[in-house]
Structure formats: C-alpha cells, structure tokens
Protein backbone atom coordinates (compact mmCIF):
# COMPACT_ATOMS: atom_id res chain seq x y z
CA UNK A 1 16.12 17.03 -13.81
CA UNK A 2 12.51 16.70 -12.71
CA UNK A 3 11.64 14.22 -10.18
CA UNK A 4 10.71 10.70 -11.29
CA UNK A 5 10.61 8.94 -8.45
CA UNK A 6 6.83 9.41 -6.22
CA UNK A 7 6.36 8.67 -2.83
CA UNK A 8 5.84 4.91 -3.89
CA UNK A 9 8.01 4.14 -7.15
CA UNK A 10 7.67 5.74 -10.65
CA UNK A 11 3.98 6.14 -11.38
CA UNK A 12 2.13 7.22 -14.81
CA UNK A 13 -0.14 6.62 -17.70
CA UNK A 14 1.19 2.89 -19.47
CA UNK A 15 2.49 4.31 -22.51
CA UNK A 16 2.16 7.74 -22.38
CA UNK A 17 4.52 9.12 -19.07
CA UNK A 18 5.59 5.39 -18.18
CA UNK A 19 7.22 3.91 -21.67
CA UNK A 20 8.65 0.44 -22.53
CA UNK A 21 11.62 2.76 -22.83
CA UNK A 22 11.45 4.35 -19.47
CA UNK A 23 10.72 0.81 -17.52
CA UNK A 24 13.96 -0.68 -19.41
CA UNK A 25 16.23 2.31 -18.42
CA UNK A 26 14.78 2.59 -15.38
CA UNK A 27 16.13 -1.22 -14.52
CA UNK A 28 19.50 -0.66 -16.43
CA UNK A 29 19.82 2.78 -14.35
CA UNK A 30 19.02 0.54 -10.97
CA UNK A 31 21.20 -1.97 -11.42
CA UNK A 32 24.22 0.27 -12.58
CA UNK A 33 23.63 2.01 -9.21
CA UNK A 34 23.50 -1.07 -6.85
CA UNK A 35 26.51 -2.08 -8.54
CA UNK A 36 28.70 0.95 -7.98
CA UNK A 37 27.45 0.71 -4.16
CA UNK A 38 28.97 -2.64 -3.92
CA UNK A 39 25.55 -4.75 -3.90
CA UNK A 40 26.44 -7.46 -5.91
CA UNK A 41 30.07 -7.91 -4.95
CA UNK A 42 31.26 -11.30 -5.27
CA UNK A 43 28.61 -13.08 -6.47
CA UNK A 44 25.62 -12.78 -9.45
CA UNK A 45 23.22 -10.37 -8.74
CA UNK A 46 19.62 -11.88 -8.64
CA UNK A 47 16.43 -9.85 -9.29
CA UNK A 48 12.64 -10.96 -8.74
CA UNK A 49 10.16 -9.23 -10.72
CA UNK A 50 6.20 -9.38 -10.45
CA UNK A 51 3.24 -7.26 -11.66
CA UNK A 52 -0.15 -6.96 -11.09
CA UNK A 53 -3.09 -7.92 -13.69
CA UNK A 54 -2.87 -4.92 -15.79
CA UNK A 55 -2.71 -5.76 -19.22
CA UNK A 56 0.03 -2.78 -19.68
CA UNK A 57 2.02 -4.98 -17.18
CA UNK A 58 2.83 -7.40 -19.89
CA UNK A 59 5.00 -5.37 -21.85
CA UNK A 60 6.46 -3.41 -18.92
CA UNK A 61 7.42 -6.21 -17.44
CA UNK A 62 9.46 -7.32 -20.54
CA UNK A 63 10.99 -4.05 -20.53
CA UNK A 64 12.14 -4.21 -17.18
CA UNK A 65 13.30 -7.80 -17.51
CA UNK A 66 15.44 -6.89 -20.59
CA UNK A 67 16.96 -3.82 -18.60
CA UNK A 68 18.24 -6.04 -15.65
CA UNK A 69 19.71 -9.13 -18.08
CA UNK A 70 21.05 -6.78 -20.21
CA UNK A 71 22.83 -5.06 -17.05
CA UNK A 72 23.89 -8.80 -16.28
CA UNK A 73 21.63 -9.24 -13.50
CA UNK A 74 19.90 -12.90 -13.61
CA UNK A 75 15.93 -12.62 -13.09
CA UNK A 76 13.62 -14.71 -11.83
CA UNK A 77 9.92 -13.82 -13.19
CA UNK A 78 7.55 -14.40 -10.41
CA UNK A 79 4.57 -13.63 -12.82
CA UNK A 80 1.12 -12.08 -11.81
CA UNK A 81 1.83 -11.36 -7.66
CA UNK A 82 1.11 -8.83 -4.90
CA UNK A 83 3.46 -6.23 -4.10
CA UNK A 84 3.66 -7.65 -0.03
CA UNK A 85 4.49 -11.04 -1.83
CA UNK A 86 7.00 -9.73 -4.16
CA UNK A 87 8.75 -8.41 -0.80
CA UNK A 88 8.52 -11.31 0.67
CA UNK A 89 10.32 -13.42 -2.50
CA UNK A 90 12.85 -11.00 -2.37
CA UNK A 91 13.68 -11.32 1.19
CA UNK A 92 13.19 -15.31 0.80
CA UNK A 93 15.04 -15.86 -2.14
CA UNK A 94 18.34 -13.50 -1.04
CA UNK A 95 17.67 -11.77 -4.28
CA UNK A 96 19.50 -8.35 -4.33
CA UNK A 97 16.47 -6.53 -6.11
CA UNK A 98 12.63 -6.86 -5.85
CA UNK A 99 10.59 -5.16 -8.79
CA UNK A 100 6.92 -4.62 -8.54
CA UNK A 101 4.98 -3.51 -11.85
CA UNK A 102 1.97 -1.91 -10.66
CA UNK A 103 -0.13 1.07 -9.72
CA UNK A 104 -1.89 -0.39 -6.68
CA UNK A 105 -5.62 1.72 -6.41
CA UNK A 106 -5.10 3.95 -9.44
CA UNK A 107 -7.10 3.26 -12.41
CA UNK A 108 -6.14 0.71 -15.21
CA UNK A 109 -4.58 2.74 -17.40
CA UNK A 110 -1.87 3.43 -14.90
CA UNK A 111 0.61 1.60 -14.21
CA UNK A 112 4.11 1.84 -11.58
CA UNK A 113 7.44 0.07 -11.10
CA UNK A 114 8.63 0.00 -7.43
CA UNK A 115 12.48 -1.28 -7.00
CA UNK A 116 12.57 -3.24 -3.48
CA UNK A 117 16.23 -3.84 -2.16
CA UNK A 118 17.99 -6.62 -0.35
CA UNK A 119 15.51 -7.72 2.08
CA UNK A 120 12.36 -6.57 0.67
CA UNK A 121 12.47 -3.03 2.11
CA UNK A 122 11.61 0.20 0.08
CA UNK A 123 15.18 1.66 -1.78
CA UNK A 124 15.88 4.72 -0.10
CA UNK A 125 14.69 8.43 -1.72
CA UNK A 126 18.87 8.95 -2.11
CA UNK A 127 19.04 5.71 -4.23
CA UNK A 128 16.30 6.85 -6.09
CA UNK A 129 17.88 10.08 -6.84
CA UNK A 130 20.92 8.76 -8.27
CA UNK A 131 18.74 6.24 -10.05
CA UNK A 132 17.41 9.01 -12.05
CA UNK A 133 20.38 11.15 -12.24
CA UNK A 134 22.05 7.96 -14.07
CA UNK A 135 19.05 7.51 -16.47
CA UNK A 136 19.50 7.42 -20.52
CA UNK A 137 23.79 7.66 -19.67
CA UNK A 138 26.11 5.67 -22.27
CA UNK A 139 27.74 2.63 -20.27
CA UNK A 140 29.77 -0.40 -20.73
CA UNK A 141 27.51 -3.50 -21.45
CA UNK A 142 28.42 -6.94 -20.63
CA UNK A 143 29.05 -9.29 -23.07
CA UNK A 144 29.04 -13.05 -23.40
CA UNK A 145 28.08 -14.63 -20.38
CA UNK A 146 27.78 -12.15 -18.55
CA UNK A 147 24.81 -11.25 -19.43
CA UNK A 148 21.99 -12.07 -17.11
CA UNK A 149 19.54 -15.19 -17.17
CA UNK A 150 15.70 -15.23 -17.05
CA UNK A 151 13.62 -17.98 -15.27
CA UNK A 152 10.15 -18.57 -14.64
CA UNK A 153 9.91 -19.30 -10.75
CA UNK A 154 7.16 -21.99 -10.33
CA UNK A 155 5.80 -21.59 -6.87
CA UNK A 156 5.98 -18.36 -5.94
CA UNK A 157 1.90 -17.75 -4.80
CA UNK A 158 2.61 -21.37 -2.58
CA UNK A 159 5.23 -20.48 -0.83
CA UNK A 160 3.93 -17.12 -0.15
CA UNK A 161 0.70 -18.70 0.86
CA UNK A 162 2.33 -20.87 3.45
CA UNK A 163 4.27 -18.03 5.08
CA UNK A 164 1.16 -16.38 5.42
CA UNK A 165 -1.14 -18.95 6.85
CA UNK A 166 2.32 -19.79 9.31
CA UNK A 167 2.04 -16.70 10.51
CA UNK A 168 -0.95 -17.22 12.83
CA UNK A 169 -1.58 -19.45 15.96
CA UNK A 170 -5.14 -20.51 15.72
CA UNK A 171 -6.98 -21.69 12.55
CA UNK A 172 -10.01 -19.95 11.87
CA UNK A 173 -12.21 -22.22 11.33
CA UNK A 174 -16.46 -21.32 11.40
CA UNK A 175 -15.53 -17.95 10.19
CA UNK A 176 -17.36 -17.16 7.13
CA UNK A 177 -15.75 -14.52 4.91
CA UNK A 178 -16.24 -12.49 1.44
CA UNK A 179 -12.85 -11.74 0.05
CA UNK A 180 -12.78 -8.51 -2.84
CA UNK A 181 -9.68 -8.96 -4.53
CA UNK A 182 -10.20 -5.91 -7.20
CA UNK A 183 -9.57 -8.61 -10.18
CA UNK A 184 -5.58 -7.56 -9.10
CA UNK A 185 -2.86 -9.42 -8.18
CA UNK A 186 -3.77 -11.24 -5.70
CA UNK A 187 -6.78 -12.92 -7.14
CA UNK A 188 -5.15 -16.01 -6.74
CA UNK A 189 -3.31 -16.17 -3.45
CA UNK A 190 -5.94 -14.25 -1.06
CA UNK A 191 -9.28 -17.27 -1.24
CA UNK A 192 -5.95 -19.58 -1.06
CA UNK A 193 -4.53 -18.38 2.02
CA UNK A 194 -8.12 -17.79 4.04
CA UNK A 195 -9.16 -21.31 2.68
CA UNK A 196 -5.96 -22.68 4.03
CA UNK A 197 -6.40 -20.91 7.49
CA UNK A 198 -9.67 -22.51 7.67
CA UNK A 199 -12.05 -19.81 7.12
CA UNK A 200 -15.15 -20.24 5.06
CA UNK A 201 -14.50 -18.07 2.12
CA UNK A 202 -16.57 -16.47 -0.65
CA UNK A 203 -14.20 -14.87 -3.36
CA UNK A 204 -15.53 -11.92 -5.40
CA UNK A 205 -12.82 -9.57 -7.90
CA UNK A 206 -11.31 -12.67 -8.94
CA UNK A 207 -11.56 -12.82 -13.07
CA UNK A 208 -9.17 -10.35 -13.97
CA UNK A 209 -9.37 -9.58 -17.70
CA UNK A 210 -6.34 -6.94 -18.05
CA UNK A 211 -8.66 -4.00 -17.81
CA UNK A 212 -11.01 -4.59 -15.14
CA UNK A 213 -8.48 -4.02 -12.29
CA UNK A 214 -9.84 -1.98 -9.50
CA UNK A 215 -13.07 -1.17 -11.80
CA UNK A 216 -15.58 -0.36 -9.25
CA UNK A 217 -14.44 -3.17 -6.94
CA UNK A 218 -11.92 -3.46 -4.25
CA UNK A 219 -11.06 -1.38 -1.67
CA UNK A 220 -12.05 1.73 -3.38
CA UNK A 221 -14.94 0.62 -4.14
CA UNK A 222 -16.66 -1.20 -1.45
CA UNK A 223 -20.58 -1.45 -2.41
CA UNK A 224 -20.16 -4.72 -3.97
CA UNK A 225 -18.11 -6.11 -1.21
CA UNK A 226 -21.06 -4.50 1.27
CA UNK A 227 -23.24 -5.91 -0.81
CA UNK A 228 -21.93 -9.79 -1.05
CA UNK A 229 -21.60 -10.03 2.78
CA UNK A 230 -25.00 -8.75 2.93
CA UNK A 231 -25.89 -11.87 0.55
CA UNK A 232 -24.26 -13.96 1.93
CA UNK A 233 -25.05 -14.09 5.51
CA UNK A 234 -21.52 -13.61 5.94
CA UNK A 235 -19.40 -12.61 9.43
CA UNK A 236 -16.85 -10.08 7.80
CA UNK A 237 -16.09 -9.25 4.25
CA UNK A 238 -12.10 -7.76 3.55
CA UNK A 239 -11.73 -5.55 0.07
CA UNK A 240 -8.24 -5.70 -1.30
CA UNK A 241 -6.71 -2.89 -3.59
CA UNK A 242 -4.82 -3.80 -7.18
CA UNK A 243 -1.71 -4.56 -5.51
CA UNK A 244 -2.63 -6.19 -2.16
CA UNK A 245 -0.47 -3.95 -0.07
CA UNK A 246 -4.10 -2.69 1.43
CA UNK A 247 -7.13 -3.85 2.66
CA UNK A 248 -10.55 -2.27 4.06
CA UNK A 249 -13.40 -4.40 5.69
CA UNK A 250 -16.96 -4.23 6.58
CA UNK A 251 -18.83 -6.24 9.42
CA UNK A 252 -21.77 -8.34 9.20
CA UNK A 253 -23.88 -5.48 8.30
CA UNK A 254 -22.00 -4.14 5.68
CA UNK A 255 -20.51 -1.00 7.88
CA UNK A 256 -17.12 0.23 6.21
CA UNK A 257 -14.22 -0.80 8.87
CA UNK A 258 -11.25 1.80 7.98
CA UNK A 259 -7.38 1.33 8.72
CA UNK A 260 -7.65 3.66 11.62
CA UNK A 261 -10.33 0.54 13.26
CA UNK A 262 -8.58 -2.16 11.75
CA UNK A 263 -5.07 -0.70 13.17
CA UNK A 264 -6.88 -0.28 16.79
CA UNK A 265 -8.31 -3.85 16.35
CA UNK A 266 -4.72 -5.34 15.85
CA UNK A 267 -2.74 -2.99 18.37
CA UNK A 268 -4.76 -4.00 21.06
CA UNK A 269 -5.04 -7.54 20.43
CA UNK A 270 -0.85 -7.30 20.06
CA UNK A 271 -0.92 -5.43 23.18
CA UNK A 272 -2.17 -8.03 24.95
CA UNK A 273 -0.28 -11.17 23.87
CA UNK A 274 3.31 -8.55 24.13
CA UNK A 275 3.76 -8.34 20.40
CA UNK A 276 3.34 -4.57 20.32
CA UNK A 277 6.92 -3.47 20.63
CA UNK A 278 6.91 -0.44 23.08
CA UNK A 279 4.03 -0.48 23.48
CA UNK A 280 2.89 2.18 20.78
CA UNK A 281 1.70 1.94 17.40
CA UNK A 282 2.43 4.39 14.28
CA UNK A 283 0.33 5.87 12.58
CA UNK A 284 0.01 9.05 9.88
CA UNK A 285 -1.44 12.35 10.30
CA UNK A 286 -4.52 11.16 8.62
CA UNK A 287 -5.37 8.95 10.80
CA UNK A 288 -9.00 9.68 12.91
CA UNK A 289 -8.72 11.71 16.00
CA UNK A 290 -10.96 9.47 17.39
CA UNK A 291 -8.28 6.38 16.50
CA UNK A 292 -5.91 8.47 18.75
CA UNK A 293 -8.00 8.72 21.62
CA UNK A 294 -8.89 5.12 21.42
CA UNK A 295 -5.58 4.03 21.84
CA UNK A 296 -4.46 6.61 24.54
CA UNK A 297 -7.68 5.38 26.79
CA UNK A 298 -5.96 2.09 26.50
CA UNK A 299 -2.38 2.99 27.19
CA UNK A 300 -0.98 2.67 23.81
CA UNK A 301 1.36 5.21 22.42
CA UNK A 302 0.78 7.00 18.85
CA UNK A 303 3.70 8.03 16.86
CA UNK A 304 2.26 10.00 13.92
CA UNK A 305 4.69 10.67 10.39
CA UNK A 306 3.93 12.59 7.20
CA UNK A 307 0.89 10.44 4.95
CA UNK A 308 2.81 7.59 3.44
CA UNK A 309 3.52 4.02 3.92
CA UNK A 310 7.09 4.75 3.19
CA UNK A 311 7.30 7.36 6.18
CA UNK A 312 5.39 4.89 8.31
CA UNK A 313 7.89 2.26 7.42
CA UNK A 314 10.93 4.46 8.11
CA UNK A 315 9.42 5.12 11.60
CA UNK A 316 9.04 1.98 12.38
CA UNK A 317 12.50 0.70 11.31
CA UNK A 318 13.98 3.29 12.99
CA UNK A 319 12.56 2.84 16.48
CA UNK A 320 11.85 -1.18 16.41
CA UNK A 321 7.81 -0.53 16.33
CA UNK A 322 6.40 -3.93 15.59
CA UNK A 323 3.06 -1.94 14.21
CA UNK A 324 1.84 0.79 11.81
CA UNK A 325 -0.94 1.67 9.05
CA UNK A 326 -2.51 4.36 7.53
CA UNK A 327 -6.44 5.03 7.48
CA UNK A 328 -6.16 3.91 3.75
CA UNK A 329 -5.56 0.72 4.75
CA UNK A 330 -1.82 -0.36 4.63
CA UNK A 331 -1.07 -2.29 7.69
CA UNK A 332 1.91 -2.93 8.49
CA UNK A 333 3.45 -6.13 10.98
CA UNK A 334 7.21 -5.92 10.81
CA UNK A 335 7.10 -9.38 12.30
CA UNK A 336 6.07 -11.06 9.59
CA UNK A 337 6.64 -8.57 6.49
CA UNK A 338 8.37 -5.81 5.20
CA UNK A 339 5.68 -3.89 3.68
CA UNK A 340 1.81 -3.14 4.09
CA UNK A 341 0.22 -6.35 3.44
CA UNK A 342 -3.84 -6.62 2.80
CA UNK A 343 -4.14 -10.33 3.13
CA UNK A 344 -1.90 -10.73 6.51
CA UNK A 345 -3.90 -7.71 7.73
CA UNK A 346 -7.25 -9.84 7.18
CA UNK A 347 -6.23 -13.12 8.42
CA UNK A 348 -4.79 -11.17 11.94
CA UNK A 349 -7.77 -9.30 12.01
CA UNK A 350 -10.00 -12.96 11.66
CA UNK A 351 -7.19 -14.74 14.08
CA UNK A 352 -8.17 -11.59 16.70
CA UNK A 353 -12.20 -12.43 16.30
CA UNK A 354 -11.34 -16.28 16.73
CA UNK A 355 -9.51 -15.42 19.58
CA UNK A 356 -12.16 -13.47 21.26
CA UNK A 357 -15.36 -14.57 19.81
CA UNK A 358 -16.55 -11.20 18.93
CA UNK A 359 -17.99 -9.83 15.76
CA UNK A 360 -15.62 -7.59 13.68
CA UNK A 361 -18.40 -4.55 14.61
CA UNK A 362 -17.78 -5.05 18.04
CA UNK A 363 -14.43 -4.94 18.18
CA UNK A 364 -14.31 -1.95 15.69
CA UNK A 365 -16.31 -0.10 17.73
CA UNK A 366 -13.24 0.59 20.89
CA UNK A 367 -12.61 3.82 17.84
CA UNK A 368 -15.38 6.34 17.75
CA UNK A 369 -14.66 8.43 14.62
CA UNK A 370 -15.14 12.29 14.74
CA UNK A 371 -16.48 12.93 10.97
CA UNK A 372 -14.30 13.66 8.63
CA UNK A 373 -14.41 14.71 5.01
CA UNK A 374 -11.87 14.26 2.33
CA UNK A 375 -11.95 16.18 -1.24
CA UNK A 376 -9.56 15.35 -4.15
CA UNK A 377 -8.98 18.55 -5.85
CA UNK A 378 -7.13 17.29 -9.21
CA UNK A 379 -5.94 19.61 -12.12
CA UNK A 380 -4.05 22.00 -10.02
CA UNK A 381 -0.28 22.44 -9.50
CA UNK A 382 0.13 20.37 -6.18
CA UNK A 383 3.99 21.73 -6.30
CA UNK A 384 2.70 24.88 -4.74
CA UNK A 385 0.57 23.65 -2.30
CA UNK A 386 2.98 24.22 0.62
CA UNK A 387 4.08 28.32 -0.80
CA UNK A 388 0.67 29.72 -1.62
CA UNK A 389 0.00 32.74 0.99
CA UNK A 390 -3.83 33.20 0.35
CA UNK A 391 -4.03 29.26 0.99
CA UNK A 392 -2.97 29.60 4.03
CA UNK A 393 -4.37 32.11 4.97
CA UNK A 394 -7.40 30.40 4.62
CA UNK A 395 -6.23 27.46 6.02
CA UNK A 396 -4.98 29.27 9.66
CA UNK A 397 -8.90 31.07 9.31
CA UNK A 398 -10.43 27.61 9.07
CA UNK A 399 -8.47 26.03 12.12
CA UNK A 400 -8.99 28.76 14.39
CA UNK A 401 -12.21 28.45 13.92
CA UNK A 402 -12.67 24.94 14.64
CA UNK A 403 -10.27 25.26 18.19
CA UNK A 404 -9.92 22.16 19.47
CA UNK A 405 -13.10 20.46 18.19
CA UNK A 406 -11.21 19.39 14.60
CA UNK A 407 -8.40 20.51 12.72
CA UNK A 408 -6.94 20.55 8.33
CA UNK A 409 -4.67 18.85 6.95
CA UNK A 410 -3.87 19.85 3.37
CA UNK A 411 -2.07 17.79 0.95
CA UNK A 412 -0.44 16.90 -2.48
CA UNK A 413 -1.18 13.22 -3.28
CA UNK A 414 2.36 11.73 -3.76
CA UNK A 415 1.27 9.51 -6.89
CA UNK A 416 -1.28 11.62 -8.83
CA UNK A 417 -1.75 15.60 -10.22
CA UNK A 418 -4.08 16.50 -7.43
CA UNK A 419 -4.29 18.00 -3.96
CA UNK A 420 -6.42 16.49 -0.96
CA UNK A 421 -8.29 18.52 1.90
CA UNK A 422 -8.99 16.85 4.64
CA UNK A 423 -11.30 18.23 7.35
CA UNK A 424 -12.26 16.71 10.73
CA UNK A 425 -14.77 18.91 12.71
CA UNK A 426 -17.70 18.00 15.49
CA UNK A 427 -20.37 17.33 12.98
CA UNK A 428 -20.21 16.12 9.79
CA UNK A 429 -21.79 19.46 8.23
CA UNK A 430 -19.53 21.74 9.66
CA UNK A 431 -17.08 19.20 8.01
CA UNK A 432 -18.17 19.19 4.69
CA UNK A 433 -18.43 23.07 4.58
CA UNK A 434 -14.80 23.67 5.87
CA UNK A 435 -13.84 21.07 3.33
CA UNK A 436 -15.92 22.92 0.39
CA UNK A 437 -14.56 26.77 1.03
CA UNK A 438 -10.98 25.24 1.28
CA UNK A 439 -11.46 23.00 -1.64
CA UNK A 440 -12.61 26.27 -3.68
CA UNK A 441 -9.35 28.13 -2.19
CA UNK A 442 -7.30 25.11 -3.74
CA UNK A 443 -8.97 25.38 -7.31
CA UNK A 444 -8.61 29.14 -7.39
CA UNK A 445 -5.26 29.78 -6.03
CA UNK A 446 -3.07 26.41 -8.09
CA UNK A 447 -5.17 26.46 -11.08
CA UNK A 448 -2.80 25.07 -13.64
C-alpha cells in the first residue's frame, strides 16, 4: 500500500485525494489502532477535533466526527481553532486523541487531518503505518451505548488565550503591533491574546469567508503585512500561516524577519534568563548559515535534523532541548507547548523587545544571512529525488564549486508533488545561478 501518511498528517485536494470517505476511515482506522495498543483502557476514550476556516473543513470535519463516535470514542468539537491550540486542548482536557482538519500554508483547495495523541504530541510514523495498513478493514461496531457522544466545547479560544498570555512575565504594554492572521484559524484568538498581553494591536486576515484562507496574505504572503506596518506607524508586524503553527515578522520598516532571526532572537533572550536547556537550540538543515554562526559567536549550541517540524520535535524530546524552529517559521518552546506555535512565538518575541527596549530590527540583526535562493520545482516525481545519478552528479559539481563559501541542499517537499533546491552561496547571483542549472537538472532528470 502506498503511503498516506506525509511528513505532517494526510494531505490532499478536499474532495478529490482527501474524501468524506477517506477522513471517516481515517478516524475509524485511528481509533481501532489506539484501542488495540491499550489507549483507552478502563475508561471512555475522548477525542478533540478542530479545523481551520476552509470551507472543505465543514464536511471533513463531520466525517471525521462520525468515524470516532461510530468507533465509540466521545468527541468534543472545538470548532474553528489553530493546530498549536488544538494541542494544547488535547493535553488540557486528558483527551486520548487530538484531530486537526487543515492544510496549514497550502492553498484553499487543500485540505489535511493531523491525529495528535495523549498529550498533544505528533502520533508516531509507526502508528501511522498501522493506521493505514488497518484502513477500509471489516470490524466489529459498537452498538447501543457504546457508541460515542458529540459535544460542542464552549470556550475553547478562552482558555487557550489565557494559557497563552500566562505564559509571559511582563505585559507588553506601548508596543504597537499589526497581526496577519491569513483569514485562518486563528483569526479569532491571535488580536485576543496580544490585546490581552497589552500590546496595541492592529488585526489584518481576519474575515475569513471559506475560500480566502492564505489568499495572498499571511505568512506566505507578506506584502500586505509589510505594507500595514508601514501604514500604520507600527513597531513590528507578525504574519501567521492557515493553521497558526507558524509565524514570520517584519520590523518597523517592513524588512522580512525569518525563523532563522526570530529563533536567534528567542535563544538568546532564553539564554540569558536559563530557559535554554543545554544551552543549544535545534534547528533544520535549512536553516541560514549565517543563523549558525550567530549562535556559535554567542556560545549556543546548534543541533541540526532533516527539514521538518516533526524531526525538530523528535530532537528535542529526545534530548530535553527547551528550543527549536525551522526558517519557515515554526517555533517551537517545549515549555509552554507541544507543537510550533505562531502566536506564542510573537508574544515571546514582543516580551524579548519589552524586556530590552530594542526594536525588533535591532535585535534581528545579531544573524547576518549569507543569500540564499530557494526554487520549487513541482510536476516531477520527488520519489526519485534521492536515486537519480545525473542529479547528483550535478549536485557534487555544484558544491565543489562553491568550497566552503555555500553549500545545496536538495529536497522533496513532504506535503506537496514537488522538489525544492536550495542554494546558499557568497552573493546572491552566484546563488540564483547554482539554483537555476540545478533546478533545470531536477525538471529534466524526474519529469513525470
């Protein structure tokens, strides 16, 4: 059987790859497996299930819903939420599953389910597997009353509000700020928790329609975020992605501040108060050479894993970091949640400018970034990306070339049909043309 299962959930065109029918076996399959492990033993299992604004979300959600009652698993709907907060119910409420319905940055037509275990954290790729190995299987159904029970859970974007804003030490007042929340999910509780920390807040992406999600707003699309703080007059502006697991910024100018900065920013400030657990912070293999210099001039360790927030997670569970991100934008604090978490990453990054009275450019600029290029080469077969000889070939050509002054990194997205080629070089020309011959390589040698 194919893989199902991505690098972050089941992922697809609503309605075409990702069916009513899918979502609902998907669920039934999930809580079949949990139950064989043992995960509900002596007591009635209890999912929470959210979704982001897409309209597609509507009827997935009712799919998935009717897949864990009919498996007689009770479910409590927590409605239109980010994916951090759906983590965060799950871990709150003792439920023994967390669902997310969404496709974070992709497009609207997409759309994802993500199963969360006990405590919020990721399922495991092994749980996945048999997920999918017990999909579409004949199975005994409960009857009666043990079936499960859906309820609408009232407060769920209060309560997560209030662990966010208890989360920091200092309020931040006099801090004005334009929030982009990408008309997604959390539309509603990002102006809520700034407002609440005491920041001056202007809230743009927040009139989600079902189809606007992520439509040339958020944190893929920053010009009208760049724009607003412009406007505005503002001190820092913070784009959000569909899901609120990420978040980018700009400063006062309207200069893009990347999760390689806004990592720096926060491991140095955690650094200092003893927050950063061993001192070291992880990070990807996409991350900025010049983020790793930055924090080895200051003493702080890099651990670097495979692109993923799952495989920064695992690192950091593993070893007891406290902090880790990706250049995307998924930060990471295991102190407060169990997932990347775009509005906790803005008000720490505000708390650290209270704290030291400096502009967000000023503290961004501790990272000088070597220039790097990144080209999305989509249409090709990304399964033999790793296996092609001639690619690299090219690939060994390019990075000889560049010595020590840059360095490749090739590789297949984990949630779309496409490769990325990423080049870092001295100047940004010499970038763009290693980028360009590899980028023809990729087209020419996985054509589909």
């Amino acid at each position: 059987m194919p893989r199902i299962f991505g690098t972050d959930g089941v992922r697809g065109l609503a309605n075409g790859q990702l069916t009513a029918e899918l979502a609902l076996d998907l669920s039934v399959a999930a809580a079949r497996v949990l139950a064989d492990r043992g995960e509900f033993e002596g007591h009635r299992p209890l999912a929470v299930v959210g979704r982001d604004t897409r309209i597609s979300g509507q009827f997935l959600e009712h799919a998935v819903v009717a897949g864990l009652a009919s498996a007689g698993v009770d479910v409590l709907r927590l409605r239109v939420l980010p994916t951090p907060a759906v983590a965060y119910m799950t871990e709150a409420l003792g439920a023994d599953l967390g669902v997310v319905i969404s496709a974070s940055h992709n497009p609207m037509p997409d759309n994802g389910i993500k199963f969360l275990a006990r405590g919020g954290h990721k399922l495991d790729d092994a749980v996945e597997k048999v997920i999918e190995q017990h999909l579409a299987e004949e199975w005994d159904r409960p009857l009666g009353g043990a079936v499960g029970r859906v309820t609408p859970y009232a407060t769920p974007v209060e309560e997560y509000v209030e662990h966010l804003v208890g989360t920091l030490t200092r309020p931040l007042d006099g801090i004005k700020v334009v929030l982009d929340c990408a008309h997604g999910a959390a539309y509603e509780a990002g102006p809520r928790a700034l407002r609440a920390a005491g920041a001056e807040v202007i809230a743009i992406g927040v009139e989600p329609d079902g189809l606007n999600i992520n439509d040339d707003c958020g944190s893929t699309h920053l010009g009208p975020l760049q724009a607003a703080v412009v406007e505005h007059g503002a001190d820092v502006g913070f784009a959000l992605d569909g899901d609120a697991d990420r978040c980018l910024a700009v400063d006062h100018e309207g200069n893009t501040v990347d999760g390689d900065q806004i990592l720096a920013i926060l491991a140095l400030g955690m650094a200092e108060t003893g927050h950063l657990a061993k001192n070291t912070v992880v990070a990807t293999v996409m991350s900025n050479l010049g983020f790793v210099q930055a924090m080895r001039s200051a003493g702080v360790g890099v651990r670097q894993t495979k692109v993923g927030d799952r495989y920064v997670l695992e690192a950091m569970r593993v070893s007891g970091y406290s902090l880790g991100g990706e250049q995307s934008g998924h930060v990471i604090m295991s102190e407060h949640a169990t997932t990347g978490d775009g509005i906790l990453t803005a008000l720490h990054v505000l708390q650290r400018m209270a704290a030291t009275g400096q502009s967000l450019q000023s503290l961004a600029a501790v990272v000088t970034r070597l220039p790097q290029v990144l080209v999305n080469v989509p249409d090709v077969d990304k399964s033999r990306a790793d296996d092609d000889a001639v690619l690299a070939a090219a690939i060994a050509e390019e990075e000889a070339a560049l010595g020590d002054t840059g360095r490749v990194l090739l590789r297949p997205s984990g949630t779309e049909q496409l490769v990325r080629v990423m080049v870092e070089a001295a100047t940004q020309e010499q970038a763009v043309s290693v980028a360009g011959r590899l980028a023809d390589v990729v087209k020419r040698q996985l054509s589909l």
